[in-house]
C-alpha atoms as a PDB file:
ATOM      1  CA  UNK A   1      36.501  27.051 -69.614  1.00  0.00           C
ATOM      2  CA  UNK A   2      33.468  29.214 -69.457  1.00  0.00           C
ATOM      3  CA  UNK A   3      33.288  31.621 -66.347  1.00  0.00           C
ATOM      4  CA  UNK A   4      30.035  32.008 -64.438  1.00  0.00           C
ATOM      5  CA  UNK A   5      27.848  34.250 -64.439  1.00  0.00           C
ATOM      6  CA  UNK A   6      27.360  36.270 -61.172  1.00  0.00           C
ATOM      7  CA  UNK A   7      24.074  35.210 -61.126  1.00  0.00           C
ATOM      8  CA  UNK A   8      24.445  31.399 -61.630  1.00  0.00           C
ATOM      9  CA  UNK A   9      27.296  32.062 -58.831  1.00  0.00           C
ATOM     10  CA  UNK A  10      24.899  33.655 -56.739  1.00  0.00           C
ATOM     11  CA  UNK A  11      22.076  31.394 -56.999  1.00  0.00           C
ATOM     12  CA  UNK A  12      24.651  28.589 -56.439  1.00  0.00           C
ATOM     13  CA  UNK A  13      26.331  29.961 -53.077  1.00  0.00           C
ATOM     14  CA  UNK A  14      22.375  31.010 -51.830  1.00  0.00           C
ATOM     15  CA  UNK A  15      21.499  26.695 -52.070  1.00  0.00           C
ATOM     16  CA  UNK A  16      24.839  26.204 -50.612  1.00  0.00           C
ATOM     17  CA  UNK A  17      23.996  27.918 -47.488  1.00  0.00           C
ATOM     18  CA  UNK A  18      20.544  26.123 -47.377  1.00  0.00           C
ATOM     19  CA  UNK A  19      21.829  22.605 -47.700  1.00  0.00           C
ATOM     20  CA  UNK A  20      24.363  23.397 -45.228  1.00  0.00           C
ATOM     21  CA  UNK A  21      21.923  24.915 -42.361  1.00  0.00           C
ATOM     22  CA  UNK A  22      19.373  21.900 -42.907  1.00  0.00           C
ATOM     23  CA  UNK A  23      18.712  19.268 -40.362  1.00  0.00           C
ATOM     24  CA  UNK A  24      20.620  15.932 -41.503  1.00  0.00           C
ATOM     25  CA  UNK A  25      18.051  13.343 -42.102  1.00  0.00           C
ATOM     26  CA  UNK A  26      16.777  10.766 -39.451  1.00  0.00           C
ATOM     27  CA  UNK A  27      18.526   7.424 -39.337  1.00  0.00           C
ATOM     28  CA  UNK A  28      15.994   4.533 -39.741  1.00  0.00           C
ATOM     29  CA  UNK A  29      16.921   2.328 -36.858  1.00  0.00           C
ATOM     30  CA  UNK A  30      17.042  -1.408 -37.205  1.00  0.00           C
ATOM     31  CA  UNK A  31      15.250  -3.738 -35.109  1.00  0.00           C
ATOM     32  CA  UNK A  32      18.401  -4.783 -32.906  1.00  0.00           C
ATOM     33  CA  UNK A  33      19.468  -0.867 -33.324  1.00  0.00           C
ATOM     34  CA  UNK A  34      15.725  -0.456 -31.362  1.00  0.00           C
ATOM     35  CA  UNK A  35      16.081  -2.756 -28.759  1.00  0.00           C
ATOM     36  CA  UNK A  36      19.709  -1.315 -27.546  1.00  0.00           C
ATOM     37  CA  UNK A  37      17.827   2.260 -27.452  1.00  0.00           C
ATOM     38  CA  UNK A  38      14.749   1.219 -25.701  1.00  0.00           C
ATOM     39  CA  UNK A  39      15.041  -1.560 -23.677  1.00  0.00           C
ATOM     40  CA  UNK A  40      15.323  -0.786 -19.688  1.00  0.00           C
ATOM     41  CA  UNK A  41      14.732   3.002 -20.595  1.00  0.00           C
ATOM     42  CA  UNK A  42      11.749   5.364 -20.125  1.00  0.00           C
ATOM     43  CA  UNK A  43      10.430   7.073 -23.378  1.00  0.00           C
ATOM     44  CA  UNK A  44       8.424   9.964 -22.713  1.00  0.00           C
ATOM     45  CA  UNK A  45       6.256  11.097 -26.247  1.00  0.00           C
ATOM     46  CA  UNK A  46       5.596  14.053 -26.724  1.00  0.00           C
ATOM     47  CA  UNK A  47       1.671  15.076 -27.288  1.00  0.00           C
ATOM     48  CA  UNK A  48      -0.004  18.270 -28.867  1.00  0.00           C
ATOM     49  CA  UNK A  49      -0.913  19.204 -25.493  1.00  0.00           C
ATOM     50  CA  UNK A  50       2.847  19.887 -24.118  1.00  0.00           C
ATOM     51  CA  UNK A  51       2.600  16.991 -21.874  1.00  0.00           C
ATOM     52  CA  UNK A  52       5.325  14.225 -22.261  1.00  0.00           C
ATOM     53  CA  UNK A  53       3.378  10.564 -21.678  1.00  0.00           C
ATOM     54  CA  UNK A  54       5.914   8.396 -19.998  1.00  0.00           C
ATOM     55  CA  UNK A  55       6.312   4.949 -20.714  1.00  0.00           C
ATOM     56  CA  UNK A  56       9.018   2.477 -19.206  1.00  0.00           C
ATOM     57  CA  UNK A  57      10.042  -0.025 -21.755  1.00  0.00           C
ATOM     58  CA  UNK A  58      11.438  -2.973 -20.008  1.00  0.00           C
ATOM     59  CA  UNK A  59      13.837  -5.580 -20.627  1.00  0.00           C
ATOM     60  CA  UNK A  60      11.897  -8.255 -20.247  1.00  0.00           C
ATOM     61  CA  UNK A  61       9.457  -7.211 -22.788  1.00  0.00           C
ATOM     62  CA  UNK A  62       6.722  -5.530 -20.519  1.00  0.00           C
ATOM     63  CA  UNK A  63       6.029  -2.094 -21.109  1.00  0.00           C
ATOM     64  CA  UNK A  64       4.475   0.437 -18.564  1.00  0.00           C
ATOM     65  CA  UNK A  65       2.381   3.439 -19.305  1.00  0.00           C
ATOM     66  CA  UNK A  66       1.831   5.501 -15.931  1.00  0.00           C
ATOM     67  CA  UNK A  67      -0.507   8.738 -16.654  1.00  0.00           C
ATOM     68  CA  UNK A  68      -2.001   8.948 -13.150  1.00  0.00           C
ATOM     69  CA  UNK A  69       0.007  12.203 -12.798  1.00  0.00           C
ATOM     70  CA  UNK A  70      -1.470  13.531 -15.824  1.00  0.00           C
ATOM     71  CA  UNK A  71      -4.933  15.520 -15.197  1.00  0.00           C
ATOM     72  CA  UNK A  72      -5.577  15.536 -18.741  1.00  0.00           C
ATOM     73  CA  UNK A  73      -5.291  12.039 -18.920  1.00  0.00           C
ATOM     74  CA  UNK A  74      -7.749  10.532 -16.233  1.00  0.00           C
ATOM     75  CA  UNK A  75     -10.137   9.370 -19.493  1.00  0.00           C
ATOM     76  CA  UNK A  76      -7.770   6.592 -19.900  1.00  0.00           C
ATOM     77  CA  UNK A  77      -6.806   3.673 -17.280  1.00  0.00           C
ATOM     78  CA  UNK A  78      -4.217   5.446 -15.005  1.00  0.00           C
ATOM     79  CA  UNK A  79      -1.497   3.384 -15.065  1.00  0.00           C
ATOM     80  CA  UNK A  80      -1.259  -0.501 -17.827  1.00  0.00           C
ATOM     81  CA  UNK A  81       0.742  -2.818 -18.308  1.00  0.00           C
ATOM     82  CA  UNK A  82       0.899  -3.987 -22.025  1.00  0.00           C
ATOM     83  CA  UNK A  83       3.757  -6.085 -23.894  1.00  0.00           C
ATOM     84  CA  UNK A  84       6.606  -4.701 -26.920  1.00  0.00           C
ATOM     85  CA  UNK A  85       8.796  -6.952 -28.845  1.00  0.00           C
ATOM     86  CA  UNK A  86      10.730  -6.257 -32.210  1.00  0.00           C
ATOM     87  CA  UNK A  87       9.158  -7.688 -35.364  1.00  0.00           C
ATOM     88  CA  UNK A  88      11.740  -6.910 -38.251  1.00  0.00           C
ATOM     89  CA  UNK A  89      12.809  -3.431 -38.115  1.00  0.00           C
ATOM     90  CA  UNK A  90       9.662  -2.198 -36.003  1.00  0.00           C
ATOM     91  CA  UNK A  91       9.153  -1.475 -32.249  1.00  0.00           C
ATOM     92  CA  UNK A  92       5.635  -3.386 -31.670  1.00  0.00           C
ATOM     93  CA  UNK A  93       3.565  -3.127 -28.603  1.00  0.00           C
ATOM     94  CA  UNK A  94      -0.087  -4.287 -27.338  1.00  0.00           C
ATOM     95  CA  UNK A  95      -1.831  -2.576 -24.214  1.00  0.00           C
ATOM     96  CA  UNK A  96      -4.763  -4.706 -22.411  1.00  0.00           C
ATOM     97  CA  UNK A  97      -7.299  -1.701 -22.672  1.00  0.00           C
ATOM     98  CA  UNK A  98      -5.205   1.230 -24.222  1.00  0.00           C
ATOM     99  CA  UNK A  99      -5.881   1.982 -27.598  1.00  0.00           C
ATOM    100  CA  UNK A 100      -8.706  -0.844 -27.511  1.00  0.00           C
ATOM    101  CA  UNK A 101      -6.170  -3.681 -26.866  1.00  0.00           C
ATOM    102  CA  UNK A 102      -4.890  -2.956 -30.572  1.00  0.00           C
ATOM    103  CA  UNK A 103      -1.611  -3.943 -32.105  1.00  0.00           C
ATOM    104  CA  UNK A 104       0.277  -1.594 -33.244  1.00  0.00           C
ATOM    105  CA  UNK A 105       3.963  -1.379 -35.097  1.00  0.00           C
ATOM    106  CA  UNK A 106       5.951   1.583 -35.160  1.00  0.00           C
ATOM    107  CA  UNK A 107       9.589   2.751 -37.186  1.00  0.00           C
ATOM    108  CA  UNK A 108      11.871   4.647 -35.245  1.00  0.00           C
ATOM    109  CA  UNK A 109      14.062   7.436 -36.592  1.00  0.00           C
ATOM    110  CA  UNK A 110      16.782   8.525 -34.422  1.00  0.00           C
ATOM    111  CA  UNK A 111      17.546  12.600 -34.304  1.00  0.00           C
ATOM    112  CA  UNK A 112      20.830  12.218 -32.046  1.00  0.00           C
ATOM    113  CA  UNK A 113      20.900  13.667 -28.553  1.00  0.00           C
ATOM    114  CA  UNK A 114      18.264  10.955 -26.641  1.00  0.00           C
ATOM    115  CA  UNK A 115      15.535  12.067 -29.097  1.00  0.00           C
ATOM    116  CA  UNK A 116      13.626  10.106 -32.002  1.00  0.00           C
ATOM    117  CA  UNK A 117      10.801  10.366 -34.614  1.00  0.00           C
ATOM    118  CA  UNK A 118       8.193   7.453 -34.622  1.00  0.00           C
ATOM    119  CA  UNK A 119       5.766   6.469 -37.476  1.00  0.00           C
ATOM    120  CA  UNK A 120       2.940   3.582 -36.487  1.00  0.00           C
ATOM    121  CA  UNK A 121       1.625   1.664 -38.631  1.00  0.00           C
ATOM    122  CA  UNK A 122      -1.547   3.546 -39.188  1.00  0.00           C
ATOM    123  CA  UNK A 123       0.148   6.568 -40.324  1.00  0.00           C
ATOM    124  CA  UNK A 124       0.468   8.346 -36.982  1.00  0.00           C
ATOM    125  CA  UNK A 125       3.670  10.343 -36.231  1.00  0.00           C
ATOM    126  CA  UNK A 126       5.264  11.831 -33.287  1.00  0.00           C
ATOM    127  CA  UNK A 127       8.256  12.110 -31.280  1.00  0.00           C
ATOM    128  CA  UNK A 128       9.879  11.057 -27.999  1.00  0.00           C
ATOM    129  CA  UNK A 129      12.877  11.802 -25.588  1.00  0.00           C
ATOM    130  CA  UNK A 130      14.847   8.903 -24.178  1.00  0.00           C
ATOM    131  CA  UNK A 131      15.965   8.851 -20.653  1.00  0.00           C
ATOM    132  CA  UNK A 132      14.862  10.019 -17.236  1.00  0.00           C
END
């Protein structure tokens, strides 16, 4: 059997270490996965801006945006009341006025720890903390 060269060792103990100190990749959640996460909790995404937008998803399918804390956010209706449900493997939601009473869908990667990645169906991305 042919030794190694140190080089080839090298090399080989150098992407070792890399694998080893990257994150582990997001689970996809499924749509009942979702619903256990979400449901009765408060999500609070995170913007570019350092501010954390809460919004209470309920059980009973209403969710609540509340920004009138927010300075930055007094463009938009202070506080709506819009609708989520699970459609396949996707979180779903509709506001009245937010986001010009659009539809949108969204996949949900969990990270571990009360935190998760989101991807809407138009290609935005973000994440959120779950929990008060």
């Amino acid at each position: 059997m042919p030794v190694p060269s140190t080089r080839k060792l090298s090399l080989a103990i150098v992407l070792a270490g890399c694998a080893a100190a990257m994150p582990a990749k997001a689970a996809e959640l499924s749509g009942p996965e979702i619903r256990q996460l979400i449901g009765g909790e408060k999500v609070r995404l995170s913007t570019p801006f350092g501010i954390a937008l809460p919004l209470h998803y309920r059980e009973n399918g209403i969710v609540v945006g509340d920004v009138s804390g927010i300075s930055a956010a007094r463009m938009l209706a202070p506080r709506e009341e819009g609708r989520w449900w699970i459609a396949g493997n996707s979180l779903c939601q509709k506001w009245p006025s937010w986001y010009d009473g659009r539809q949108f869908c969204f996949k949900i990667n969990s990270l571990g720890g009360g935190k998760i990645t989101w991807l809407r169906d138009d290609g935005a991305s973000g994440t959120a903390r779950i929990g008060p």
